[in-house]
Protein backbone atom coordinates (compact mmCIF):
# COMPACT_ATOMS: atom_id res chain seq x y z
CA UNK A 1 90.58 115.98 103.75
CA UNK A 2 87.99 114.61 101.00
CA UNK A 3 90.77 113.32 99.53
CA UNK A 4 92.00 111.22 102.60
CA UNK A 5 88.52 110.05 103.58
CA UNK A 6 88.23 108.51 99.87
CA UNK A 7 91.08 106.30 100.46
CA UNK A 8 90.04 105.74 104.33
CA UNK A 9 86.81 104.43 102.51
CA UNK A 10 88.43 102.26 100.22
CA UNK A 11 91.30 101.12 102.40
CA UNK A 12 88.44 99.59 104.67
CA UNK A 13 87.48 98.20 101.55
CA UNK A 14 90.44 96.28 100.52
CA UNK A 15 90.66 94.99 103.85
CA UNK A 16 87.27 93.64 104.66
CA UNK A 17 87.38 91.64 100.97
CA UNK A 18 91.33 90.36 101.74
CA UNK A 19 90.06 87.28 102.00
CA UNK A 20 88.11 87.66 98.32
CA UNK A 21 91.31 87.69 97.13
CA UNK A 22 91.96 84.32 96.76
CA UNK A 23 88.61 83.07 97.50
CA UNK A 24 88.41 82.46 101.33
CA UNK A 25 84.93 82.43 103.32
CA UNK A 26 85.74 83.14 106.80
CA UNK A 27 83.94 86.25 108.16
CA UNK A 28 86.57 88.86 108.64
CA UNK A 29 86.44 91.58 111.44
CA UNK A 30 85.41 94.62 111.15
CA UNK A 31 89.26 96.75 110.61
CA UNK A 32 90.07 100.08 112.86
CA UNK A 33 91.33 101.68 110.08
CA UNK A 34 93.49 104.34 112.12
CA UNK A 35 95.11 101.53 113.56
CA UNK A 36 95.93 99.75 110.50
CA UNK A 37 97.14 102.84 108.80
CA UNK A 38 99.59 103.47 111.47
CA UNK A 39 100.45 99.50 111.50
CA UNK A 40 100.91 99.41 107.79
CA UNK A 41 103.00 102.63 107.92
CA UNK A 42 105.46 101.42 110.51
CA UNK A 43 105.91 97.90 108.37
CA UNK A 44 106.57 100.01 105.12
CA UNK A 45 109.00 102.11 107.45
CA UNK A 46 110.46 99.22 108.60
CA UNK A 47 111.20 97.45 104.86
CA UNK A 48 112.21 100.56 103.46
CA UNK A 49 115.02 101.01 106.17
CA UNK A 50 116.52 97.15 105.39
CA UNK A 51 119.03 97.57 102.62
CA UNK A 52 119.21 96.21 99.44
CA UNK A 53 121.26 92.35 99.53
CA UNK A 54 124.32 93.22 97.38
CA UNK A 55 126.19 95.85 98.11
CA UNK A 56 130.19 96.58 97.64
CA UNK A 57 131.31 94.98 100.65
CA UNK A 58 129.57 92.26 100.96
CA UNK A 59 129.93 90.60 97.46
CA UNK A 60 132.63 91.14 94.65
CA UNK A 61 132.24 89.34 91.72
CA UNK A 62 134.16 88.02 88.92
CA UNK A 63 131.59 88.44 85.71
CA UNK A 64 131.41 85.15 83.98
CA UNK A 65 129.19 86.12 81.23
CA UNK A 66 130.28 87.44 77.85
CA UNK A 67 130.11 90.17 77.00
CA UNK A 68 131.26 91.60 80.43
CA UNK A 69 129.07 93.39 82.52
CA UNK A 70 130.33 97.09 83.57
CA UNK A 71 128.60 96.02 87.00
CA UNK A 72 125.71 96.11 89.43
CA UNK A 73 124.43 99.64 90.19
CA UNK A 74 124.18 99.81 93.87
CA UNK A 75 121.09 101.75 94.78
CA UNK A 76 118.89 102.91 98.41
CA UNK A 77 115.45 100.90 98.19
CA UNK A 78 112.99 104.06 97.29
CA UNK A 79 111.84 106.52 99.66
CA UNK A 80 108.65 107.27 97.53
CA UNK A 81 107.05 107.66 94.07
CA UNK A 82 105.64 110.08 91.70
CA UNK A 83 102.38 110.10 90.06
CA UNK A 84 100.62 112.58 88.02
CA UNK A 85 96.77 112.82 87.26
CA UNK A 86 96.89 114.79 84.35
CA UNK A 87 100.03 116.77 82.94
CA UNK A 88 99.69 119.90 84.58
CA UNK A 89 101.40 118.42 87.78
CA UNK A 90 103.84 115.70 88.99
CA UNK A 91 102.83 114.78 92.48
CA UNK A 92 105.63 113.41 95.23
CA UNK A 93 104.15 111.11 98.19
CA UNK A 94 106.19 109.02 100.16
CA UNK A 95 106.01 105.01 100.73
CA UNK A 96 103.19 105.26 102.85
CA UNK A 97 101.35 107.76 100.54
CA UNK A 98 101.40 110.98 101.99
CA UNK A 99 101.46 113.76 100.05
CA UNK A 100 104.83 115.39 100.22
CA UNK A 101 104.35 118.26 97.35
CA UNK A 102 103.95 119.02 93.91
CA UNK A 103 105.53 119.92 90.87
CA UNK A 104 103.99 122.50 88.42
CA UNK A 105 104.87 121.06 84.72
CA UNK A 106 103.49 122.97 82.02
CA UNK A 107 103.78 121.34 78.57
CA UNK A 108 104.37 117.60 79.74
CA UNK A 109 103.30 115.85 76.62
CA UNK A 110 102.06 112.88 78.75
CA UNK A 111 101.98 111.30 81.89
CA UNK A 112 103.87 108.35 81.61
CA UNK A 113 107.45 106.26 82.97
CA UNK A 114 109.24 107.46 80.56
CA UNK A 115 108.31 111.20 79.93
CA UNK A 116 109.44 112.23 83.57
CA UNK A 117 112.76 111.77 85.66
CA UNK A 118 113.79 112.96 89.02
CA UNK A 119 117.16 114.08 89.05
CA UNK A 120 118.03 114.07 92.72
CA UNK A 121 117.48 112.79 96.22
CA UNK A 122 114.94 113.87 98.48
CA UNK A 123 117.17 113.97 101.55
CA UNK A 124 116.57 117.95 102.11
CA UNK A 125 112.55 118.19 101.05
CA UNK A 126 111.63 118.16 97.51
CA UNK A 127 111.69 121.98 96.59
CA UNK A 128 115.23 122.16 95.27
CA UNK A 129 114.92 118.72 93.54
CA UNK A 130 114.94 118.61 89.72
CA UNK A 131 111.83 117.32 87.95
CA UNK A 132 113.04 116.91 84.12
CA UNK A 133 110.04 116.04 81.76
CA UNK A 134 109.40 116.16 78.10
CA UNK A 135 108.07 118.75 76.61
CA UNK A 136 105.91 119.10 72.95
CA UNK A 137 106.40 122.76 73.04
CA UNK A 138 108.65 124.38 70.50
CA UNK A 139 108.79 120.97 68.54
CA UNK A 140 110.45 119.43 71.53
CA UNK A 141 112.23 120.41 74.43
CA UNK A 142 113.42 119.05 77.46
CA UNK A 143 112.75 121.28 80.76
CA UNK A 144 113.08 121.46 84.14
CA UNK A 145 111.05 122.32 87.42
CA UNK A 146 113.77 123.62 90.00
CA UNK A 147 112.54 124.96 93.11
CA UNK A 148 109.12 125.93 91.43
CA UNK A 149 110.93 127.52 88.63
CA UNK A 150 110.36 126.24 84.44
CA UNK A 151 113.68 126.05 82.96
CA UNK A 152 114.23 124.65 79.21
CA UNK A 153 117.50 122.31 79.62
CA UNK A 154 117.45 121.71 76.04
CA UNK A 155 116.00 121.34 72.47
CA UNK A 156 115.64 118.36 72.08
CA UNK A 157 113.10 117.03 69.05
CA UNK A 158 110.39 114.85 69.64
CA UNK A 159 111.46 113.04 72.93
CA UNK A 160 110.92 109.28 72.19
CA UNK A 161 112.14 108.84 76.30
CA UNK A 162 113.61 110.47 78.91
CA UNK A 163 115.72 108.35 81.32
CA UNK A 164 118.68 109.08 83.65
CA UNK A 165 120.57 107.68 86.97
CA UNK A 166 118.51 106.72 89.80
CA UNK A 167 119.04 108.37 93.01
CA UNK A 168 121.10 111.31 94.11
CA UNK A 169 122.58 111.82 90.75
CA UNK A 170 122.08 114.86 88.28
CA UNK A 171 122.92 112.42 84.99
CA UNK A 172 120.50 112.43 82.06
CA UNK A 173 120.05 110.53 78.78
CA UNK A 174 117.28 111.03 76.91
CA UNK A 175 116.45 109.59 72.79
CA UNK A 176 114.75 111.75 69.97
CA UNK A 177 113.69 110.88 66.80
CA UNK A 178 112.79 112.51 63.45
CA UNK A 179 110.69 111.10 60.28
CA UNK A 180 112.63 111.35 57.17
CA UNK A 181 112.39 109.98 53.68
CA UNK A 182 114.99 107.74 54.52
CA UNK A 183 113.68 106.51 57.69
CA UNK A 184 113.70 107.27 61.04
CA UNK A 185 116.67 109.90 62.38
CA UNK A 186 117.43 108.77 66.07
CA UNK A 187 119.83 110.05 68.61
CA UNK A 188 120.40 109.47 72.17
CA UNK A 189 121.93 112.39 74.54
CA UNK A 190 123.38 111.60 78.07
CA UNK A 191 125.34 113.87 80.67
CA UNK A 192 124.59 115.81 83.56
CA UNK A 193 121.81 117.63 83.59
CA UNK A 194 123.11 121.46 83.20
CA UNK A 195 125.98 120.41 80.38
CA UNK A 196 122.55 119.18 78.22
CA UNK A 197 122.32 122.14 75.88
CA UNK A 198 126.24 121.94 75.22
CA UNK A 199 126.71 118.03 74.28
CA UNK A 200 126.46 116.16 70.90
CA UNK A 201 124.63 113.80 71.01
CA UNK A 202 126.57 110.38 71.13
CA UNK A 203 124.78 108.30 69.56
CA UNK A 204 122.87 108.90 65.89
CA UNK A 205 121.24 106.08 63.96
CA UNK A 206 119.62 106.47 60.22
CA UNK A 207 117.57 102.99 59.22
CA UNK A 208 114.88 102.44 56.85
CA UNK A 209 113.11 100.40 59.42
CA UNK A 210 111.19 101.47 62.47
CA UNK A 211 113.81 101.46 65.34
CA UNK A 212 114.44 104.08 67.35
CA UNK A 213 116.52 104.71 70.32
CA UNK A 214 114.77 103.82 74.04
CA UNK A 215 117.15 104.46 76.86
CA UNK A 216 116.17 102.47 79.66
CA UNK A 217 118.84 103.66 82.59
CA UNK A 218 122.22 105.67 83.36
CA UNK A 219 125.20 103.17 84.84
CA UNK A 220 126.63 105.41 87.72
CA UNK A 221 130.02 104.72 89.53
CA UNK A 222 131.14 107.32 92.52
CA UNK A 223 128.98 109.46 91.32
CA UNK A 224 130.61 108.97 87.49
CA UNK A 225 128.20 108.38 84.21
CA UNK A 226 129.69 105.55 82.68
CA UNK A 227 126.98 104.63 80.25
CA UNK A 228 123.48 104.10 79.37
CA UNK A 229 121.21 101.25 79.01
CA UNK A 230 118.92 101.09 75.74
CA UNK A 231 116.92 99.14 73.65
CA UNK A 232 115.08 99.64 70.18
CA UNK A 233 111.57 100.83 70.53
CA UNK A 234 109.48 99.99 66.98
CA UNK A 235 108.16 103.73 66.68
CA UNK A 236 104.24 104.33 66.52
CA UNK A 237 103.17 101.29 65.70
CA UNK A 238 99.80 100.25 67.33
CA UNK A 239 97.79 97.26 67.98
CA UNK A 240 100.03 95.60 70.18
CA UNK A 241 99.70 94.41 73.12
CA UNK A 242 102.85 94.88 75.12
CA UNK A 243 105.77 97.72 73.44
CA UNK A 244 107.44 96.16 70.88
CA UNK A 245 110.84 97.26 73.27
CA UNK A 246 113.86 95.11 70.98
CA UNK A 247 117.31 94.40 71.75
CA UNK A 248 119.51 95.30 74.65
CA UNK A 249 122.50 97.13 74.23
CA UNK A 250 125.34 98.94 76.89
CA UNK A 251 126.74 102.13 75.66
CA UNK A 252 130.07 103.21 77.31
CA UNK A 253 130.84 106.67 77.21
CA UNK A 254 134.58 106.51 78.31
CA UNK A 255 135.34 104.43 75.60
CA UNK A 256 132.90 105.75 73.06
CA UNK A 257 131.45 102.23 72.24
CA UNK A 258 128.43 100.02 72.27
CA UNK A 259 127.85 96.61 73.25
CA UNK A 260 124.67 94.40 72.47
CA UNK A 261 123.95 91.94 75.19
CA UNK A 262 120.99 90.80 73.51
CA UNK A 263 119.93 91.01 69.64
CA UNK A 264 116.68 92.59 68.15
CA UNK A 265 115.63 88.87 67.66
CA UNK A 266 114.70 89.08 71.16
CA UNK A 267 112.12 91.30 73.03
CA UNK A 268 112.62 92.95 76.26
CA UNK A 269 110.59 92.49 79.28
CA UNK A 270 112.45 94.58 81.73
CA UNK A 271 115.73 95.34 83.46
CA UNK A 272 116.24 95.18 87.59
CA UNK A 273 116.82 98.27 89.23
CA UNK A 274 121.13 96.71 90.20
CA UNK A 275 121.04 96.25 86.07
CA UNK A 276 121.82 93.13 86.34
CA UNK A 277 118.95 90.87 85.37
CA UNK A 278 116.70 91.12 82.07
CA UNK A 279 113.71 89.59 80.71
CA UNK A 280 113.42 88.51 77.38
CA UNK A 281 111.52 86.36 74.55
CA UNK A 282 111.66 86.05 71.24
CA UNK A 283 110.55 88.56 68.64
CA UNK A 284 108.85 87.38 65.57
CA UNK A 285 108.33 90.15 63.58
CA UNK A 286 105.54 88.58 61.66
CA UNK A 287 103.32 89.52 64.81
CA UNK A 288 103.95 92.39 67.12
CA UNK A 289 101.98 90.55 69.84
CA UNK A 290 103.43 86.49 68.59
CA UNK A 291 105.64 85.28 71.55
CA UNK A 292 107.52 81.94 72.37
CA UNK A 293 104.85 80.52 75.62
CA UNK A 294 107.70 81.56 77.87
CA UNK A 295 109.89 84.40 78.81
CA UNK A 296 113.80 83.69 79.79
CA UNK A 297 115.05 85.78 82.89
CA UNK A 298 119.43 86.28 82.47
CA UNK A 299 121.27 87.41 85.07
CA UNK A 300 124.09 88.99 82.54
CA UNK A 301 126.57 88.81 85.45
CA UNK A 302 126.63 85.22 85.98
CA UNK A 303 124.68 83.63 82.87
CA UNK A 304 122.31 82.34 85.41
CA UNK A 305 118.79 82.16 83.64
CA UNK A 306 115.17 81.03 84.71
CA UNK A 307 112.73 80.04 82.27
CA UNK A 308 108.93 81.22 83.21
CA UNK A 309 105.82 79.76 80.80
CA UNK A 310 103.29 81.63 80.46
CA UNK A 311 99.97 81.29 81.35
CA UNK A 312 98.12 78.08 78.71
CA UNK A 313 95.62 81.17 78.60
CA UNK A 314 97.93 83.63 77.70
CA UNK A 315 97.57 83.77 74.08
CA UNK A 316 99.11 87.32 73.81
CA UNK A 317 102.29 86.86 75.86
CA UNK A 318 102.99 89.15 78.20
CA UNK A 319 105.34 92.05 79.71
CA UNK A 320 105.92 94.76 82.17
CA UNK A 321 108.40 92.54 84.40
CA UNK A 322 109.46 94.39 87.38
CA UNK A 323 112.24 92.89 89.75
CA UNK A 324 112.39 93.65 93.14
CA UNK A 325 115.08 95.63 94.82
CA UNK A 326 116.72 92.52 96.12
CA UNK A 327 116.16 90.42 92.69
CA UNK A 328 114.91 88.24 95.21
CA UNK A 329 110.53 88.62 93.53
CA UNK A 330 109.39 89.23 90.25
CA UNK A 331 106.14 90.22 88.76
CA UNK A 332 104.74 90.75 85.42
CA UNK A 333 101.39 91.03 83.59
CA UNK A 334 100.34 88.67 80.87
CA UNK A 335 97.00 89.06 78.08
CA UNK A 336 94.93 86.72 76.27
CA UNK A 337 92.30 87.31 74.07
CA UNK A 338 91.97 86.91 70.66
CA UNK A 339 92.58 91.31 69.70
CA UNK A 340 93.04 93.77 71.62
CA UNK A 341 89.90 94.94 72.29
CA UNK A 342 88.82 91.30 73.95
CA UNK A 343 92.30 90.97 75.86
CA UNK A 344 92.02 90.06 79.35
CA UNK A 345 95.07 90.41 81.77
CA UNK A 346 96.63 88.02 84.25
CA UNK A 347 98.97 89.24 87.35
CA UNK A 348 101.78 86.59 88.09
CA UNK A 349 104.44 86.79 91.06
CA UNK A 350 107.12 84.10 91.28
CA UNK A 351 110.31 84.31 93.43
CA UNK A 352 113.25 83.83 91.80
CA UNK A 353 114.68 81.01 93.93
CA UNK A 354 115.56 77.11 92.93
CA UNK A 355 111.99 76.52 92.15
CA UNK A 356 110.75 80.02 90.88
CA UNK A 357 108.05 79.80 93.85
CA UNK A 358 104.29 81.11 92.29
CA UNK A 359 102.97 83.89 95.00
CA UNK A 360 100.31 85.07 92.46
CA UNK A 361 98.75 83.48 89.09
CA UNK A 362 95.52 85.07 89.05
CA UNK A 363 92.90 86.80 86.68
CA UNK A 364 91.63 90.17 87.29
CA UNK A 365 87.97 88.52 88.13
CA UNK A 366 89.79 87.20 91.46
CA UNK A 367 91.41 90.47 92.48
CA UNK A 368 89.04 91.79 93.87
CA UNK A 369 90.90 92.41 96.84
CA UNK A 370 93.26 94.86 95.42
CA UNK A 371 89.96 97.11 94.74
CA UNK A 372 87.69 97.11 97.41
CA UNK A 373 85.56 94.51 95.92
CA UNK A 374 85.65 95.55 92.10
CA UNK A 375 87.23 93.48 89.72
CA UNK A 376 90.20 95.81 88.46
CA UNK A 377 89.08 96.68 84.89
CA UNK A 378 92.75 96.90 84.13
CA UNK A 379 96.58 96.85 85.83
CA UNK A 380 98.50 99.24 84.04
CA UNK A 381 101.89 99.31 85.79
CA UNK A 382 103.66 96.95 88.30
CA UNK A 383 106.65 98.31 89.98
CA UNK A 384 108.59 97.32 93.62
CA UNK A 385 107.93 99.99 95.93
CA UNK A 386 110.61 98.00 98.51
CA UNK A 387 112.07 94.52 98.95
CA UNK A 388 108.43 92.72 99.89
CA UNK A 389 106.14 95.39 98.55
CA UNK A 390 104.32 95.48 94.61
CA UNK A 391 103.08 99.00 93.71
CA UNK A 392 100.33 98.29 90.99
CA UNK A 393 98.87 100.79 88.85
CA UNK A 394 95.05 99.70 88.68
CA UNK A 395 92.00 100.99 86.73
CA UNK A 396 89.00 100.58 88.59
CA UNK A 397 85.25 100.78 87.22
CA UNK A 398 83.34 103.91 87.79
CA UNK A 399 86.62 105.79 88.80
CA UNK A 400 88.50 108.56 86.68
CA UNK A 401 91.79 107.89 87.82
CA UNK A 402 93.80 105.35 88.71
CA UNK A 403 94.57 103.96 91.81
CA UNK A 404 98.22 103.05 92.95
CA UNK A 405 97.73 100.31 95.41
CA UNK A 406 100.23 98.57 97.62
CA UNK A 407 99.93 94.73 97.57
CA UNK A 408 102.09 92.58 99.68
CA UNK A 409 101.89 89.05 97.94
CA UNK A 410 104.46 87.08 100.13
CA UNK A 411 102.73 85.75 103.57
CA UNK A 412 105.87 86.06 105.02
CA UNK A 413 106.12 89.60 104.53
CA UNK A 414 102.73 91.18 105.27
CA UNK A 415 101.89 94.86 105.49
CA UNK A 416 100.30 94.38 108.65
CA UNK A 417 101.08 91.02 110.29
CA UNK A 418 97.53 91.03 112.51
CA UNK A 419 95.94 90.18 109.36
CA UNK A 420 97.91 88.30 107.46
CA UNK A 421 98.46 87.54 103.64
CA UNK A 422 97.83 89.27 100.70
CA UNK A 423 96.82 92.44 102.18
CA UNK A 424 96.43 95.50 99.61
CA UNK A 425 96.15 99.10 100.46
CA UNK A 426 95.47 102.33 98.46
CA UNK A 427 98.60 105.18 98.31
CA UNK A 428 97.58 107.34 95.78
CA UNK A 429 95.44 108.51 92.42
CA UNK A 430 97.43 108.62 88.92
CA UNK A 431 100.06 107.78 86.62
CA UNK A 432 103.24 106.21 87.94
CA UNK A 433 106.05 108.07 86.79
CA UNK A 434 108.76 106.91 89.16
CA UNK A 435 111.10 106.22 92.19
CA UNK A 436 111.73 108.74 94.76
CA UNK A 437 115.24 108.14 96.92
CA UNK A 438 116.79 109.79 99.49
C-alpha cells in the first residue's frame, strides 16, 4: 500500500506539471487521480488489444533488398514488462503497472536488457513461465526460475548476452566470451531452452581485436528457430557514451550460414521488434563516441531508408533507438557534452512517415513533466510499451531507483483524452529488463 500511494503521489504530480512539459501557462485542474488511473488503464487496455499493422494476411511481400531478408517476425503488442530493483528479484507488472508477481533470481550478475529473457507467454499466470538470466556463479552459467524453482540450463562462460524469441516461444541464444593470449574466444549458443546443455555451440570466433558476439533476437517461424540476430559488441571498453554495438549479421541455422546485412564500419542503433528495420551510423574507430551528425534508419525488406540529423547540440551522437510495434514511431536518446562526465541527454520522437514528423526534441531541463516537476537527472532506457505508448526508464534526483514512466507523445493518441497531450504516468520502480506477451 506505501508502495501504491508513492506513485498515487507522483502520478498527481506528472499530471498537474503536463503542461511544464513543453512550457504552457494555463492553470491546470486539480486531477481525481482514481479517475484518471482507471481512465488511463482502460486507454492502455484499449491500445494493447489493437494489433500490430502487418500481419500474414494482410501483406505478403516480395523482399527487394539484397541480401534477402528471412522475413518479418509477426509478434502480439506486449502484455507487460519486467523490471528488477536489484538482482535478487525480477518483478512482472502488467501495461498498466500492477504488480503481477515475482521471480526469485539468485546469482543474476546484473540487472540489465540483456542479462534476463522470458521464455514464454503469460496467457496462464506467470508461475510456470521461464525466467532465464545470467548467472556469475560457477564462472558462468545460465539458469532458470520455473515455477519458483532454480534450475542451471547450462554452463555457459562469462555470458556477454542472453537473448531469445519473443513471445510464446521456449528458443534461446545466448554469446560467451573468454580472454586469451590470442584474443578474445567468442561463441554464440541458440536452441530451445531444455536442449541448452546438449548443443555445440554454432558459432565460435578467435580475433585479436575486441569483438565479441551480441545476439540481439531469435527469428521464429510456426513456432520454428530459424536463426538469430547479432552484432559485434567491442568488449569492456569504457568511456563511451552509447555501446560500441558493430555490424549486423543473420545467422541461419538450417543452412548453417551467416549473412552480414551491415559491416562493422557501421554502428548499430537498434532493431524493430518485426526485425525488419535498423538504425545505423558510421563507426570511426578513432573515437568510440565520433559519429556522422546523423543516423540512417533501413528497412532491410524494402531498402527504404530515412535519414535523421542529430541534434546541432549533440556533440556525442546518440543511441538507444526503439521502434514501435507498428514501425509506425521512433525514439532515441542523444548526448552532448564535451566527456562523459559533462554529457547532457536529449529525448527525440519522430514518426516515420513522408516527413519523419518531430513529436519530441527536447532537453531533460524541459521534461519536467515526465517527473513530477524534477528535471530527470537521466533517461536510461526507451522502449514501446504498445503502438502509441514510450516506456522510459528515468533517474530522478533524490530517488534510489528508477522510475519506469509511461509517456504518450502523439496528441492524437493520449493516455487519457480529458487531458490531452503529452501526458506521462508512473508504472513502476527499476531496471527494464523486458517484454511480457501473452
Amino acid at each position: 500500500m506505501k508502495k501504491r500511494n508513492i506513485f498515487l503521489i507522483i502520478a498527481a504530480l506528472l499530471i498537474s506539471s503536463m503542461a511544464c512539459l513543453f512550457g504552457s501557462s494555463e492553470p491546470q485542474p486539480t486531477p481525481d487521480i482514481d479517475a484518471m488511473t482507471t481512465s488511463v488503464a482502460a486507454t492502455l487496455r484499449a491500445q494493447n488489444d489493437q494489433a500490430p499493422t502487418r500481419t500474414p494476411e494482410q501483406v505478403v511481400e516480395t523482399p527487394a533488398c539484397l541480401p534477402l531478408h528471412p522475413g518479418r517476425q509477426i509478434l502480439d503488442l506486449p502484455s507487460g514488462f519486467t523490471a528488477g530493483v536489484d538482482v535478487s528479484a525480477i518483478s512482472f507488472y502488467d501495461t498498466e503497472g500492477n504488480l503481477l508477481g515475482e521471480k526469485q533470481t539468485p546469482g543474476l550478475t546484473r540487472v540489465r536488457l540483456n542479462q534476463v529473457h522470458i521464455a514464454g507467454g503469460i496467457s496462464n499466470g506467470i508461475s510456470g513461465v521461464p525466467l532465464l538470466y545470467a548467472s556469475s556463479e560457477y564462472q558462468g552459467i545460465i539458469k532458470a526460475n520455473i515455477g519458483s524453482n532454480i534450475f542451471q540450463m547450462d554452463s555457459s562462460g562469462e555470458v556477454v548476452a542472453l537473448s531469445g524469441a519473443e513471445g510464446v516461444f521456449t528458443i534461446i541464444s545466448y554469446s560467451a566470451a573468454e580472454y586469451t593470449d590470442e584474443g578474445y574466444l567468442t561463441t554464440i549458443k541458440t536452441g530451445e531452452m531444455g536442449e541448452l546443455a546438449a548443443i555445440t555451440p554454432q558459432l565460435t570466433r578467435l580475433e585479436d581485436d575486441v569483438f565479441v558476439y551480441n545476439p540481439l533476437t531469435v527469428h521464429v517461424i510456426e513456432g520454428q528457430n530459424q536463426g538469430t540476430w547479432f552484432t559485434l559488441l567491442k568488449y569492456k571498453m569504457s568511456d563511451f557514451a552509447y555501446m560500441p554495438y558493430n555490424g549486423l549479421f543473420y545467422y541461419d541455422i538450417s543452412q548453417n550460414q551467416v549473412t552480414e546485412y551491415l559491416s562493422t564500419d557501421y554502428r548499430i542503433k537498434g532493431i524493430s521488434p518485426d526485425q525488419s528495420l535498423v538504425a545505423f551510423g558510421n563507426a570511426l574507430d578513432s573515437d568510440p563516441d565520433a559519429d556522422l551528425p546523423h543516423f540512417i534508419v533501413r528497412d532491410l525488406v524494402s531498402c527504404q531508408e530515412w535519414i535523421f540529423p542529430w541534434n546541432e547540440s549533440s556533440i556525442r551522437g546518440g543511441g538507444g533507438v526503439a521502434f514501435s510495434p507498428d514501425n509506425q514511431y521512433i525514439a532515441w536518446i542523444e548526448a552532448g557534452g564535451l566527456t562523459i562526465d559533462d554529457a547532457t541527454q536529449r529525448l527525440r520522437i519522430s514518426k516515420l512517415d513522408q516527413n519523419q514528423t518531430t513529436l519530441v526534441d527536447s532537453e531533460l531541463e524541459n521534461l519536467t513533466g515526465l517527473t513530477g516537476g524534477e528535471i530527470p537527472s537521466y533517461i536510461a532506457q526507451v522502449s514501446w510499451l504498445s503502438n502509441h505508448v514510450l516506456l522510459l526508464q528515468i533517474g530522478v534526483p533524490g530517488v534510489e531507483n528508477y522510475l519506469l514512466v509511461a509517456y504518450a507523445p502523439d496528441p492524437a493518441f493520449p493516455l487519457d483524452p480529458a487531458l490531452g497531450a503529452n501526458q506521462a504516468v508512473p508504472l513502476a520502480e527499476g531496471k527494464f529488463t523486458g517484454f511480457l506477451y501473452p
